[in-house]
PDB file of N, CA and C in Angstrom:
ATOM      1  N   UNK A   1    -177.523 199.629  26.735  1.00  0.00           N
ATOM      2  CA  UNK A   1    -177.103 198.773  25.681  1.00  0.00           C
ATOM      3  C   UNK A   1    -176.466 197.522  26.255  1.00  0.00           C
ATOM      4  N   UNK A   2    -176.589 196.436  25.884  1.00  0.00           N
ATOM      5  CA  UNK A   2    -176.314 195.266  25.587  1.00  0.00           C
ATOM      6  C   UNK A   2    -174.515 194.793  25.654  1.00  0.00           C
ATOM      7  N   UNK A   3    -174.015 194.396  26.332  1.00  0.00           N
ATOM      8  CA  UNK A   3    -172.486 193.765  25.890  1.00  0.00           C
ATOM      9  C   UNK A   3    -172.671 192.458  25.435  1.00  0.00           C
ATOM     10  N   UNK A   4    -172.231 193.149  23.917  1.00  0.00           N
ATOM     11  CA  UNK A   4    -172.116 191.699  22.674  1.00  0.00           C
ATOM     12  C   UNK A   4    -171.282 190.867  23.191  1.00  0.00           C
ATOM     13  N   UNK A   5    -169.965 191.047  23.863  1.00  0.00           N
ATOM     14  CA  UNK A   5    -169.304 189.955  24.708  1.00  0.00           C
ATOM     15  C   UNK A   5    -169.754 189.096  25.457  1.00  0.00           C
ATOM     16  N   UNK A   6    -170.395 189.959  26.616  1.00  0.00           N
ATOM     17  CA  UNK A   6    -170.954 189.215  27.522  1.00  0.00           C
ATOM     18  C   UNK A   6    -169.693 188.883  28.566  1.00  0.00           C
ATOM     19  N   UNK A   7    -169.080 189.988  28.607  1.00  0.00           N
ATOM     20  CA  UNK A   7    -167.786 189.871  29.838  1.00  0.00           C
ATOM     21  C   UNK A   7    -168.176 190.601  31.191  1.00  0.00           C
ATOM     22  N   UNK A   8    -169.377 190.420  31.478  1.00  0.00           N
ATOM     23  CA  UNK A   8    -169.670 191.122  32.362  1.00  0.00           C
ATOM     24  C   UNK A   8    -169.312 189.994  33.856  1.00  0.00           C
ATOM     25  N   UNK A   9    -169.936 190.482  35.170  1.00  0.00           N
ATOM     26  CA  UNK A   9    -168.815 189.262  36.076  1.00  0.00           C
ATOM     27  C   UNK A   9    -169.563 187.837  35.957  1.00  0.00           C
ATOM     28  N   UNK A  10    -171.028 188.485  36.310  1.00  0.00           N
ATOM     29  CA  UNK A  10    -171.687 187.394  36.047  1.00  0.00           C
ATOM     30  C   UNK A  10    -171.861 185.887  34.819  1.00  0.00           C
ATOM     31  N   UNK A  11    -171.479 187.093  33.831  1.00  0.00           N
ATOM     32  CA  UNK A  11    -171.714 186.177  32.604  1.00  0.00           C
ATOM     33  C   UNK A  11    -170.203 185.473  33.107  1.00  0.00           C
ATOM     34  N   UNK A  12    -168.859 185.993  33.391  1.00  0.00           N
ATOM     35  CA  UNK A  12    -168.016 185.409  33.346  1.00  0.00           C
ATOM     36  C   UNK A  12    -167.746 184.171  34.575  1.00  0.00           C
ATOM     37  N   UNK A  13    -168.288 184.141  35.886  1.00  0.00           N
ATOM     38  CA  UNK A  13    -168.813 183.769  36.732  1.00  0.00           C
ATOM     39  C   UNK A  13    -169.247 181.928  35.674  1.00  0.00           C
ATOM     40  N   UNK A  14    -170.194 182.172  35.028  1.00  0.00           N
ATOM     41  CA  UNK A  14    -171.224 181.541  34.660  1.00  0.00           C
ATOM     42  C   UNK A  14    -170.117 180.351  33.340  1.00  0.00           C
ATOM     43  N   UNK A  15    -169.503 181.132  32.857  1.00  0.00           N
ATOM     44  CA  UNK A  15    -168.357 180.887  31.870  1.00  0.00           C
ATOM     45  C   UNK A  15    -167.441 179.586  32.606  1.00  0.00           C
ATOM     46  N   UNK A  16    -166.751 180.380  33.875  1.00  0.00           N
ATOM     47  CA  UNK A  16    -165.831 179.333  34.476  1.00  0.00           C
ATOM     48  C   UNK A  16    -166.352 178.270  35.137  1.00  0.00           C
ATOM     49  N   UNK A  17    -167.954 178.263  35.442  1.00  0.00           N
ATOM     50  CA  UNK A  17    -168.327 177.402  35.949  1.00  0.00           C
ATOM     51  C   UNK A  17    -168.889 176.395  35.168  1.00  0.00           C
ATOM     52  N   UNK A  18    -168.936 176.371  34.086  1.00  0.00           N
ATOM     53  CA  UNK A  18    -168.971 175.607  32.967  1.00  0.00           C
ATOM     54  C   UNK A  18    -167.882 175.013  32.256  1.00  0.00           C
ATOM     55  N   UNK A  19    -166.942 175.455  31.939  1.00  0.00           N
ATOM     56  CA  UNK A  19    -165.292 175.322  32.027  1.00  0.00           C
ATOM     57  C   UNK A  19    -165.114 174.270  33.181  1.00  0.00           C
ATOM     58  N   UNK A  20    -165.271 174.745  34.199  1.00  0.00           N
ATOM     59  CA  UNK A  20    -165.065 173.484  35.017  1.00  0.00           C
ATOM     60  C   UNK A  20    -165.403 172.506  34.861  1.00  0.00           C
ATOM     61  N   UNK A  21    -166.990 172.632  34.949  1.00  0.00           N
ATOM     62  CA  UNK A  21    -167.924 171.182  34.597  1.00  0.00           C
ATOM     63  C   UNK A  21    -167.244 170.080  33.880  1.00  0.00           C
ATOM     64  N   UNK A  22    -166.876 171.033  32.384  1.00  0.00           N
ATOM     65  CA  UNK A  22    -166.564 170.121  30.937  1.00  0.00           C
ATOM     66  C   UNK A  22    -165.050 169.343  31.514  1.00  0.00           C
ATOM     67  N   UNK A  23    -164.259 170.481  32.567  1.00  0.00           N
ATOM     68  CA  UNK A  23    -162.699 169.783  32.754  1.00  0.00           C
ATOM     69  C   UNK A  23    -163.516 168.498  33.386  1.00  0.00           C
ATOM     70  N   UNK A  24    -164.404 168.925  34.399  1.00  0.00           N
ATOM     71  CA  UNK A  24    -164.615 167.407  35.748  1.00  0.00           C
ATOM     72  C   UNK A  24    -165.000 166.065  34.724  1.00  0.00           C
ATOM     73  N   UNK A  25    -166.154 166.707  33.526  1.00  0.00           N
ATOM     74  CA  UNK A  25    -166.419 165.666  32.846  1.00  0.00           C
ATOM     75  C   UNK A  25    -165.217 165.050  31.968  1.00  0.00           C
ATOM     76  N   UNK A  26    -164.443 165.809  31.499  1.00  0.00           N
ATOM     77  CA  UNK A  26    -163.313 164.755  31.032  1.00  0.00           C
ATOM     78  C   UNK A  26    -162.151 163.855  31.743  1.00  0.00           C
ATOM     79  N   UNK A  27    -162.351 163.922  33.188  1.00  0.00           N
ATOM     80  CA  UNK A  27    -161.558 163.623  34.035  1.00  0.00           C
ATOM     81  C   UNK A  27    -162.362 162.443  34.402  1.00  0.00           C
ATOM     82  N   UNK A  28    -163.673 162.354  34.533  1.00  0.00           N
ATOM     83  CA  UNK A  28    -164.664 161.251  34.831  1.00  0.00           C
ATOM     84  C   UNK A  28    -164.227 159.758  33.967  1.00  0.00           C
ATOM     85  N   UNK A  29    -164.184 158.759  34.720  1.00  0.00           N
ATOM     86  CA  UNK A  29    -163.935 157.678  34.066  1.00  0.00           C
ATOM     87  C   UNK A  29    -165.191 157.321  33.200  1.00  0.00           C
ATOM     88  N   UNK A  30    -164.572 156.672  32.173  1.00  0.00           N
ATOM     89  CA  UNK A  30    -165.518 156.465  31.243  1.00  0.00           C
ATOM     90  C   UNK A  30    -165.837 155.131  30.877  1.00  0.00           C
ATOM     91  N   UNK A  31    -167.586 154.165  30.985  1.00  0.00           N
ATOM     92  CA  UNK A  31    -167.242 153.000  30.904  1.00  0.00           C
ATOM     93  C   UNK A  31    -166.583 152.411  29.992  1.00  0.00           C
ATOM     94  N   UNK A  32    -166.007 151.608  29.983  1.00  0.00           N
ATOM     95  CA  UNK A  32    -164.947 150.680  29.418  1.00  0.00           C
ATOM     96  C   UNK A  32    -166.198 149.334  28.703  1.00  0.00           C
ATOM     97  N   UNK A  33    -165.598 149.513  27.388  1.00  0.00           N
ATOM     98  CA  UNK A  33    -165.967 148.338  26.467  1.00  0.00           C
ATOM     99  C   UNK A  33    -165.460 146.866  26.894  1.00  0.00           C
ATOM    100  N   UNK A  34    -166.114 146.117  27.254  1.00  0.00           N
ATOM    101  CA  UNK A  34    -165.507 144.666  27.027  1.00  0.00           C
ATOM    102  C   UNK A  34    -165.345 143.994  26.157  1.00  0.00           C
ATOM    103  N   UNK A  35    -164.866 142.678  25.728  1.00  0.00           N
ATOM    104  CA  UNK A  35    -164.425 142.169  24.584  1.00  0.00           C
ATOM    105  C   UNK A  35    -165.537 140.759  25.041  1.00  0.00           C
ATOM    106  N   UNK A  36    -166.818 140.472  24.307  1.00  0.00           N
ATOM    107  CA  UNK A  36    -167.227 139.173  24.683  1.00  0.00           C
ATOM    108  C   UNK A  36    -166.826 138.219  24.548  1.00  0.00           C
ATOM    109  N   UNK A  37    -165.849 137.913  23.858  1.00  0.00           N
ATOM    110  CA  UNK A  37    -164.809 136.585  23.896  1.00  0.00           C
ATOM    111  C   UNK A  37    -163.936 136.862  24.769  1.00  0.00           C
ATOM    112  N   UNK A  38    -163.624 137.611  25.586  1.00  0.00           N
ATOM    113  CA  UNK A  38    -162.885 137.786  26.788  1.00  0.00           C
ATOM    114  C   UNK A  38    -163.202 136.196  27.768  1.00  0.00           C
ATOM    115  N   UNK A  39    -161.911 135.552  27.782  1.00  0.00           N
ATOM    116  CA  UNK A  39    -161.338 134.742  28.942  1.00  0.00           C
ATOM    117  C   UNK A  39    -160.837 134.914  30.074  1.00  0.00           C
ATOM    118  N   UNK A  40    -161.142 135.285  30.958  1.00  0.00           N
ATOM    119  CA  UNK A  40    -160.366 135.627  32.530  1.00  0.00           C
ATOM    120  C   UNK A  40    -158.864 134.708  32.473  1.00  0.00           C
ATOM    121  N   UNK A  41    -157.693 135.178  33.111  1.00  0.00           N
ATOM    122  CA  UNK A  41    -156.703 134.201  33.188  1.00  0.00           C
ATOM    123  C   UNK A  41    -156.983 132.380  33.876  1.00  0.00           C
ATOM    124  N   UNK A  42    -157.970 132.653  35.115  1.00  0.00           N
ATOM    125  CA  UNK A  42    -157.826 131.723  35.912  1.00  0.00           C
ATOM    126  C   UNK A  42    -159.028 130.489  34.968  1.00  0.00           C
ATOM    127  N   UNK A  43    -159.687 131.208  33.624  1.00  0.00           N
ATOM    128  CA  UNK A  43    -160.567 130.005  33.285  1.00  0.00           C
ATOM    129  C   UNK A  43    -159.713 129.518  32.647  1.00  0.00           C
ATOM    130  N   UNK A  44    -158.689 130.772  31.721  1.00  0.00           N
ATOM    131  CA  UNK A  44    -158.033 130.120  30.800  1.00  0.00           C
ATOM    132  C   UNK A  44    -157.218 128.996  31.213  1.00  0.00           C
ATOM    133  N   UNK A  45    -156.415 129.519  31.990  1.00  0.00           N
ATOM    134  CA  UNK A  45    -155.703 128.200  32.637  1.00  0.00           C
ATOM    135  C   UNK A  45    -156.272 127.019  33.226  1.00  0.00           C
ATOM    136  N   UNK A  46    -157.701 127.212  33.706  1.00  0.00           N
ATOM    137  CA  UNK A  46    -158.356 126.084  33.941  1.00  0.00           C
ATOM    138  C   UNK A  46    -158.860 124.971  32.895  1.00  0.00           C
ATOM    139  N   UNK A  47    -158.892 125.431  31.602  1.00  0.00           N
ATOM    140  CA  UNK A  47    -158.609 125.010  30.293  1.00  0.00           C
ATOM    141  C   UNK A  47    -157.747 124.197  29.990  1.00  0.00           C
ATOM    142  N   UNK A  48    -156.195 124.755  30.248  1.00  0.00           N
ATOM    143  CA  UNK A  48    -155.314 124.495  29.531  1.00  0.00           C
ATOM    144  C   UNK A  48    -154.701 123.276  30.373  1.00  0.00           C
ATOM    145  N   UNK A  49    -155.248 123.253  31.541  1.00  0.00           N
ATOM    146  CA  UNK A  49    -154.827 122.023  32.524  1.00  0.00           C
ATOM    147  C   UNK A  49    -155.636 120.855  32.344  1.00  0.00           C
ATOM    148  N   UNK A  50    -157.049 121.072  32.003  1.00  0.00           N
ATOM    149  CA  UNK A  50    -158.121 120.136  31.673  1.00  0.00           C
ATOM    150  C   UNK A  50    -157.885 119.879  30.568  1.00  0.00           C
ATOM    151  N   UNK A  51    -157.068 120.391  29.293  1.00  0.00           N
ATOM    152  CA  UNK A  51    -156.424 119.789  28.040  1.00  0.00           C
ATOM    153  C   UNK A  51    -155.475 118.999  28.053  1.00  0.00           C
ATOM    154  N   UNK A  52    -154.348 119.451  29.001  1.00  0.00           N
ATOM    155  CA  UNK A  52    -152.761 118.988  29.528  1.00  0.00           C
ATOM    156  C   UNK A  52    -153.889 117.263  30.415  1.00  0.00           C
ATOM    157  N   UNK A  53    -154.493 117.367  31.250  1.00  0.00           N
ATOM    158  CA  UNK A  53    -155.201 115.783  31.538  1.00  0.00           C
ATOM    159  C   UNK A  53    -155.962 115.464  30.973  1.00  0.00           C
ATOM    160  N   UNK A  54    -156.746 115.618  29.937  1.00  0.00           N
ATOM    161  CA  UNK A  54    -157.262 114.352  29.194  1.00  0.00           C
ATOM    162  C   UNK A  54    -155.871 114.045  28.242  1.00  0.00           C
ATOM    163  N   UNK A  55    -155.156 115.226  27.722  1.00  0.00           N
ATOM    164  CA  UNK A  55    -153.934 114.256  26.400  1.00  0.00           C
ATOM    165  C   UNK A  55    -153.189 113.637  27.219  1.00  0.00           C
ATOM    166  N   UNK A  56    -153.212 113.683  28.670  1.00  0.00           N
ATOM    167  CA  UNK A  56    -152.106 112.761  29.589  1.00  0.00           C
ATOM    168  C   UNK A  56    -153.083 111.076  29.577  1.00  0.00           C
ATOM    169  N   UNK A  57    -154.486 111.249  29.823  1.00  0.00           N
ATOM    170  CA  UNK A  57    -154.961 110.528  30.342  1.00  0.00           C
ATOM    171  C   UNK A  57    -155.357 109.918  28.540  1.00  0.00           C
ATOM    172  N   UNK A  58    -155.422 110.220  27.563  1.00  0.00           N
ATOM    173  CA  UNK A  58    -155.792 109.558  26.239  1.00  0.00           C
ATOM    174  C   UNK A  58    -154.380 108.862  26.238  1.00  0.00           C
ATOM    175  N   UNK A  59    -152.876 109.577  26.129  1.00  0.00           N
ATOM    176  CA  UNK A  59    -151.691 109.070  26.721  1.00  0.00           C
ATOM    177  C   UNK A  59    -151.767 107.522  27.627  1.00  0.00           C
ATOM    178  N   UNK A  60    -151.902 107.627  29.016  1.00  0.00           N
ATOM    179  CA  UNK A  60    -152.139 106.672  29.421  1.00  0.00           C
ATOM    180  C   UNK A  60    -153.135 105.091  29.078  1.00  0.00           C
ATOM    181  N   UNK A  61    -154.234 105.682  28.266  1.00  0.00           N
ATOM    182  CA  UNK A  61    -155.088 104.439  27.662  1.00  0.00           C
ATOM    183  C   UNK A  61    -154.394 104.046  26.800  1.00  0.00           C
ATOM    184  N   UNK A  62    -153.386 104.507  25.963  1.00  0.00           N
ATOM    185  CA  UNK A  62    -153.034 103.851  24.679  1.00  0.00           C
ATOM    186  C   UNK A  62    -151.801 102.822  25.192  1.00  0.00           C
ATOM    187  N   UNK A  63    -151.269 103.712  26.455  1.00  0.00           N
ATOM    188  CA  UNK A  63    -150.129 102.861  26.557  1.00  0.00           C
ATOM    189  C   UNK A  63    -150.197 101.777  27.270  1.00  0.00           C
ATOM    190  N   UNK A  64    -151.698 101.643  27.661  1.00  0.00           N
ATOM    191  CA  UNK A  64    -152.547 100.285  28.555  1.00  0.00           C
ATOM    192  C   UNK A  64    -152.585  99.800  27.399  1.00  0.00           C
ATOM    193  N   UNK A  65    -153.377  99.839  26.278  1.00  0.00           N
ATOM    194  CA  UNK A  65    -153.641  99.220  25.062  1.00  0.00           C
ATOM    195  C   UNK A  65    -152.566  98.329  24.721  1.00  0.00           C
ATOM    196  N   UNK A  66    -151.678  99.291  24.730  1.00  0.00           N
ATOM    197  CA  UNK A  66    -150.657  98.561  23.832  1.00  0.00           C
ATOM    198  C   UNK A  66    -149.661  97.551  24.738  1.00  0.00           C
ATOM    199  N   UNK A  67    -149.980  97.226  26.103  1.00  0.00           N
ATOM    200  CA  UNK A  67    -149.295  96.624  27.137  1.00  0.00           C
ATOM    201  C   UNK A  67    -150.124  95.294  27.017  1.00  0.00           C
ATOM    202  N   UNK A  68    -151.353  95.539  26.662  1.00  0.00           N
ATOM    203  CA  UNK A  68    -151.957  94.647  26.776  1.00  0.00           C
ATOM    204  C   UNK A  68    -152.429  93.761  25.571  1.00  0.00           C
ATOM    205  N   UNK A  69    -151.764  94.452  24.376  1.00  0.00           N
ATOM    206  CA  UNK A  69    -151.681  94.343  22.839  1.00  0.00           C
ATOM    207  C   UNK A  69    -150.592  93.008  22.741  1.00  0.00           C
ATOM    208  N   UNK A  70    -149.274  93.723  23.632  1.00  0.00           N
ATOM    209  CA  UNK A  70    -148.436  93.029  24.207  1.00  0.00           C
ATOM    210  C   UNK A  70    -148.582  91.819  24.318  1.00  0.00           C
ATOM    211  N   UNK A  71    -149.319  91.701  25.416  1.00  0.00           N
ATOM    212  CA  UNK A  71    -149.171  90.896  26.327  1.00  0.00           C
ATOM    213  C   UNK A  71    -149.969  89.655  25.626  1.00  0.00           C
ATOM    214  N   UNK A  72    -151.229  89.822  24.741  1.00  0.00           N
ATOM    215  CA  UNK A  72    -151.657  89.174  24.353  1.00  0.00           C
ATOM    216  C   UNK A  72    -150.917  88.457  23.271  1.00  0.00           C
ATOM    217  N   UNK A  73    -150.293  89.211  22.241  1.00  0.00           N
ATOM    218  CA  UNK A  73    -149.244  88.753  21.025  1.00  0.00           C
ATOM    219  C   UNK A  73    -148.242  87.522  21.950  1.00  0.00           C
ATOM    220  N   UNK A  74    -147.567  87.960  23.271  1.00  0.00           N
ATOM    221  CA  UNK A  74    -146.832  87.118  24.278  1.00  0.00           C
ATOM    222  C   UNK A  74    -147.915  85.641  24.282  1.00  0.00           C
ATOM    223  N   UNK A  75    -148.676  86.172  24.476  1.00  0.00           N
ATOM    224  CA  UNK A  75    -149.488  84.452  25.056  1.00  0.00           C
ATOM    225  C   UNK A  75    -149.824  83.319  23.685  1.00  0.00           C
ATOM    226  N   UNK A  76    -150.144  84.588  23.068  1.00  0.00           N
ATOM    227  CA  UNK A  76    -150.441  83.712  21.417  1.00  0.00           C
ATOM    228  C   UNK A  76    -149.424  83.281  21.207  1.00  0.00           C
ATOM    229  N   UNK A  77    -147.957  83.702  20.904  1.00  0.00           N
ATOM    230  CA  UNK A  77    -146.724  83.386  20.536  1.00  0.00           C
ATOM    231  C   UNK A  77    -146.659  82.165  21.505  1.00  0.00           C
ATOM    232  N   UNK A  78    -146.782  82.570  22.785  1.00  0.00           N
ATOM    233  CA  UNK A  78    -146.461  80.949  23.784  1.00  0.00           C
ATOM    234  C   UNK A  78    -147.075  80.155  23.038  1.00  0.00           C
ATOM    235  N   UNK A  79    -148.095  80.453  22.740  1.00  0.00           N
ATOM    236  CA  UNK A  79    -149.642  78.882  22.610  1.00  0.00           C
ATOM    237  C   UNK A  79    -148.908  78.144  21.511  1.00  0.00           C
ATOM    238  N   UNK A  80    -148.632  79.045  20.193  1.00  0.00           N
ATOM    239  CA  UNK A  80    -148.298  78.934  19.187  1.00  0.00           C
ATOM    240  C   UNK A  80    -147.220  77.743  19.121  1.00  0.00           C
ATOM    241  N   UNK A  81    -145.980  78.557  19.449  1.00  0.00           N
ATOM    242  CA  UNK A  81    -144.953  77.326  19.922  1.00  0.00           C
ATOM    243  C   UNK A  81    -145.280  75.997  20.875  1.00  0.00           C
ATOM    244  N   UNK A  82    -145.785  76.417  21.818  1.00  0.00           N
ATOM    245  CA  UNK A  82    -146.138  75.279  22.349  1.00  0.00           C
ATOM    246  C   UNK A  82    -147.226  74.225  21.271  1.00  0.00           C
ATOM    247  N   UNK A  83    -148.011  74.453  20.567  1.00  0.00           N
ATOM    248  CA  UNK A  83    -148.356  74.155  19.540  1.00  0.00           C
ATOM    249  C   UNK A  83    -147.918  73.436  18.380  1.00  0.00           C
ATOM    250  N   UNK A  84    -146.605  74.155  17.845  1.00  0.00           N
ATOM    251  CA  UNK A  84    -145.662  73.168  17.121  1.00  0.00           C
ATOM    252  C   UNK A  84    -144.757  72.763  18.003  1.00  0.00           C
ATOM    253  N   UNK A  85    -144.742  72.761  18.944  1.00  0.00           N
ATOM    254  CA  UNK A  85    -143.717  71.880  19.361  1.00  0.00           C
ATOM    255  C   UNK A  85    -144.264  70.520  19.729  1.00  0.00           C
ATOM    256  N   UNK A  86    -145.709  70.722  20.293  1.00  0.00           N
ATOM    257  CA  UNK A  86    -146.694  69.022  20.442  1.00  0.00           C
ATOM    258  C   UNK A  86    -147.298  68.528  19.045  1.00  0.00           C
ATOM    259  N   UNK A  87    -146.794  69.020  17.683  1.00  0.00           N
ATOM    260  CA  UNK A  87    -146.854  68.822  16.548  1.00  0.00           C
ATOM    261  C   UNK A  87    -145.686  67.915  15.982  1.00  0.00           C
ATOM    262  N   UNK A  88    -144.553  68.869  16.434  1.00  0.00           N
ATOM    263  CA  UNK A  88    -143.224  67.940  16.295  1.00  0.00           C
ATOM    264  C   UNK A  88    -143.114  66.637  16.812  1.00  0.00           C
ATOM    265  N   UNK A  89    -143.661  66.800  18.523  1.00  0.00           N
ATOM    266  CA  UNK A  89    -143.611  65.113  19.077  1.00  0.00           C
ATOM    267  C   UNK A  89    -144.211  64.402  18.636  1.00  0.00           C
ATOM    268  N   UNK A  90    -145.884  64.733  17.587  1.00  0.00           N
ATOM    269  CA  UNK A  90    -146.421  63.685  17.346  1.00  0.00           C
ATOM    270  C   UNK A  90    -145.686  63.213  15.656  1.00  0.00           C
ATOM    271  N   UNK A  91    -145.529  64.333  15.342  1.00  0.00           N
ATOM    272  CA  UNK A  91    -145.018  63.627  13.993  1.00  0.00           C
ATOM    273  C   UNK A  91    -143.506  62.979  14.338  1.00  0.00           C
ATOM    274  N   UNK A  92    -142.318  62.772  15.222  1.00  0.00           N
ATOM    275  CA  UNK A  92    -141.459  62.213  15.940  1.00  0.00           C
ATOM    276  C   UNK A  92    -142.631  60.855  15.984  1.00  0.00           C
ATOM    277  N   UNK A  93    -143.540  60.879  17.199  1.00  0.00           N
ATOM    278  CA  UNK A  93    -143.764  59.680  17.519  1.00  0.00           C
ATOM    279  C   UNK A  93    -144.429  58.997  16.214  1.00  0.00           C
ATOM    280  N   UNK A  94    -145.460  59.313  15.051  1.00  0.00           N
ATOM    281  CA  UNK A  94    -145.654  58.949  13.937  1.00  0.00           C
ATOM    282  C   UNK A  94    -144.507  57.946  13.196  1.00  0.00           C
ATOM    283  N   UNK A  95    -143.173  59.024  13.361  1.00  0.00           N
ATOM    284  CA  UNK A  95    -142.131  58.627  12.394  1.00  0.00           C
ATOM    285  C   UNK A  95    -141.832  57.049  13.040  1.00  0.00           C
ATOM    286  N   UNK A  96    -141.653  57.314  14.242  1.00  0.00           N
ATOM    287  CA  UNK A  96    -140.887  56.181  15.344  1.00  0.00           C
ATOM    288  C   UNK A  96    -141.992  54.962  15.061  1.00  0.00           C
ATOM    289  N   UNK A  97    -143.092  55.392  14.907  1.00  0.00           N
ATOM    290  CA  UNK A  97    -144.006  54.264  14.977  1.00  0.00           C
ATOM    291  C   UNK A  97    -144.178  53.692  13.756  1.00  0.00           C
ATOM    292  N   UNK A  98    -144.282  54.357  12.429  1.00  0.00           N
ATOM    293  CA  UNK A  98    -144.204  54.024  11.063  1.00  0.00           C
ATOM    294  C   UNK A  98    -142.913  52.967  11.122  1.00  0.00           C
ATOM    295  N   UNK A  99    -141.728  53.959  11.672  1.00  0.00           N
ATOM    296  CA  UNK A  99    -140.547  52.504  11.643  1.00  0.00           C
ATOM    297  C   UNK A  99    -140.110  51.896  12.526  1.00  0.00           C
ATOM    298  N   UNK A 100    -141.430  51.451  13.817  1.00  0.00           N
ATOM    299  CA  UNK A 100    -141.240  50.409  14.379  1.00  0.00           C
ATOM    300  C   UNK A 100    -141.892  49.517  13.293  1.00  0.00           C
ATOM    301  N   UNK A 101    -143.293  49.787  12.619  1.00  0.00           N
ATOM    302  CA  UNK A 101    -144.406  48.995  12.355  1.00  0.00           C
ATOM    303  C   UNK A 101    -143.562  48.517  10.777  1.00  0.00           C
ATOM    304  N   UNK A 102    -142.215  49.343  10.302  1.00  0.00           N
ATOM    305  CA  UNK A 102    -141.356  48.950   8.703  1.00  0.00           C
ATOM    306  C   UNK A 102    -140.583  47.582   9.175  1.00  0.00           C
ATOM    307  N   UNK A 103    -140.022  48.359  10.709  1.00  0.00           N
ATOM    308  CA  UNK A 103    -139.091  46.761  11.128  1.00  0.00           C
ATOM    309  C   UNK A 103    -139.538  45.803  11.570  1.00  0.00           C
ATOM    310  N   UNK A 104    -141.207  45.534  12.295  1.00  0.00           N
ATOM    311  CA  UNK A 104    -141.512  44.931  12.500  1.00  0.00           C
ATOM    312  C   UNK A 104    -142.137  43.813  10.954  1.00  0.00           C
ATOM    313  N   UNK A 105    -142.450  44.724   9.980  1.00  0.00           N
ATOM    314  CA  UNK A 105    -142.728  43.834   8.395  1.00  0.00           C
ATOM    315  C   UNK A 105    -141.712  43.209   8.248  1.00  0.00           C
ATOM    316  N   UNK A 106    -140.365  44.047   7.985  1.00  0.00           N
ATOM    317  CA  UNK A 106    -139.427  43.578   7.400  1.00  0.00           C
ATOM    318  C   UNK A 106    -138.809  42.099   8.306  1.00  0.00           C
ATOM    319  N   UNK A 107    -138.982  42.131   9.344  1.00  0.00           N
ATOM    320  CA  UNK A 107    -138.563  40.947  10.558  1.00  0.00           C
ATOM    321  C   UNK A 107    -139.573  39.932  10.032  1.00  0.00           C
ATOM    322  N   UNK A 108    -140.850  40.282   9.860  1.00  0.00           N
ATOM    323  CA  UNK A 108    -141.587  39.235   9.682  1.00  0.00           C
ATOM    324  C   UNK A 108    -141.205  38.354   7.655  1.00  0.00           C
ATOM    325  N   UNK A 109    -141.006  39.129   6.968  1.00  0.00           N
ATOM    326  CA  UNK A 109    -140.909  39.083   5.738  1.00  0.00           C
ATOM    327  C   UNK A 109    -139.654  38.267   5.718  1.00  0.00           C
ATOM    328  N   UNK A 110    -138.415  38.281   6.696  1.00  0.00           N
ATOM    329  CA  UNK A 110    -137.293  37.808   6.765  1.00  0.00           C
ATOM    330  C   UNK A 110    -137.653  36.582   7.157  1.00  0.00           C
ATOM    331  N   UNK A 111    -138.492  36.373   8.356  1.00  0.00           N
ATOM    332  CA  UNK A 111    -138.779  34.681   9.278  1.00  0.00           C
ATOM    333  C   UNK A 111    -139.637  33.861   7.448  1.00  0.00           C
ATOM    334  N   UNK A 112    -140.440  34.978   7.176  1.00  0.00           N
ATOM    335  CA  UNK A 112    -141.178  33.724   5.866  1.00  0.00           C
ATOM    336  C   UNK A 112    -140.314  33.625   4.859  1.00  0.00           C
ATOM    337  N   UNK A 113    -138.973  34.574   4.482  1.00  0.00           N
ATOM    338  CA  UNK A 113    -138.383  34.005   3.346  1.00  0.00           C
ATOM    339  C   UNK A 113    -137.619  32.873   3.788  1.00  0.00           C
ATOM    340  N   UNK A 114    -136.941  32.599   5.329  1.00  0.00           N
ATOM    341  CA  UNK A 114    -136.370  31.806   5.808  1.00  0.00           C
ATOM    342  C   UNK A 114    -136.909  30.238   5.713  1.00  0.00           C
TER     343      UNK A 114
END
């Protein structure tokens, strides 16, 4: 007859060596899922430095811009003044000349009423 158990050495033999197996297989590393949006540290940071220099370097163009925004408003403002100010001399010399050319009438207007 038959043992419905099956505790015989062999069968038990056969038992632990399967038992084992299943321990070795749960002890076995198991592959690991990656994340496809996964960034390594060293790209990330290679990122974040290539962000940190262009906003340095967009930084730097504006503040050329505006030096030179500057600088131009400076020259216009010179021209400008210099501008009315050779406006002023001519209307000065206008005035001076209108009343040389009043006193020179009036001198003459004086010799013919004489």
């Amino acid at each position: 007859m038959k043992d419905p158990l099956k505790t015989g050495f062999n069968d038990r033999i056969a038992a632990a060596a399967e038992a084992k197996k299943a321990m070795l297989a749960r002890m076995k590393p198991k592959p690991t899922v990656t994340d496809p949006n996964f960034v390594d540290r060293a790209t990330r940071k290679a990122l974040e430095v290539e962000a940190i220099r262009a906003q340095r370097a967009a930084e730097k163009e504006a503040a050329k811009a505006a030096a030179e925004a500057r600088r131009l408003a400076e020259i216009e403002a010179r021209a400008e003044a210099a501008e009315t100010e050779l406006e002023a001399k001519r209307r000065e010399r206008k005035e001076r000349k209108a009343a040389a050319k009043e006193e020179a009438r009036l001198k003459k207007e004086m010799k013919r009423a004489h």
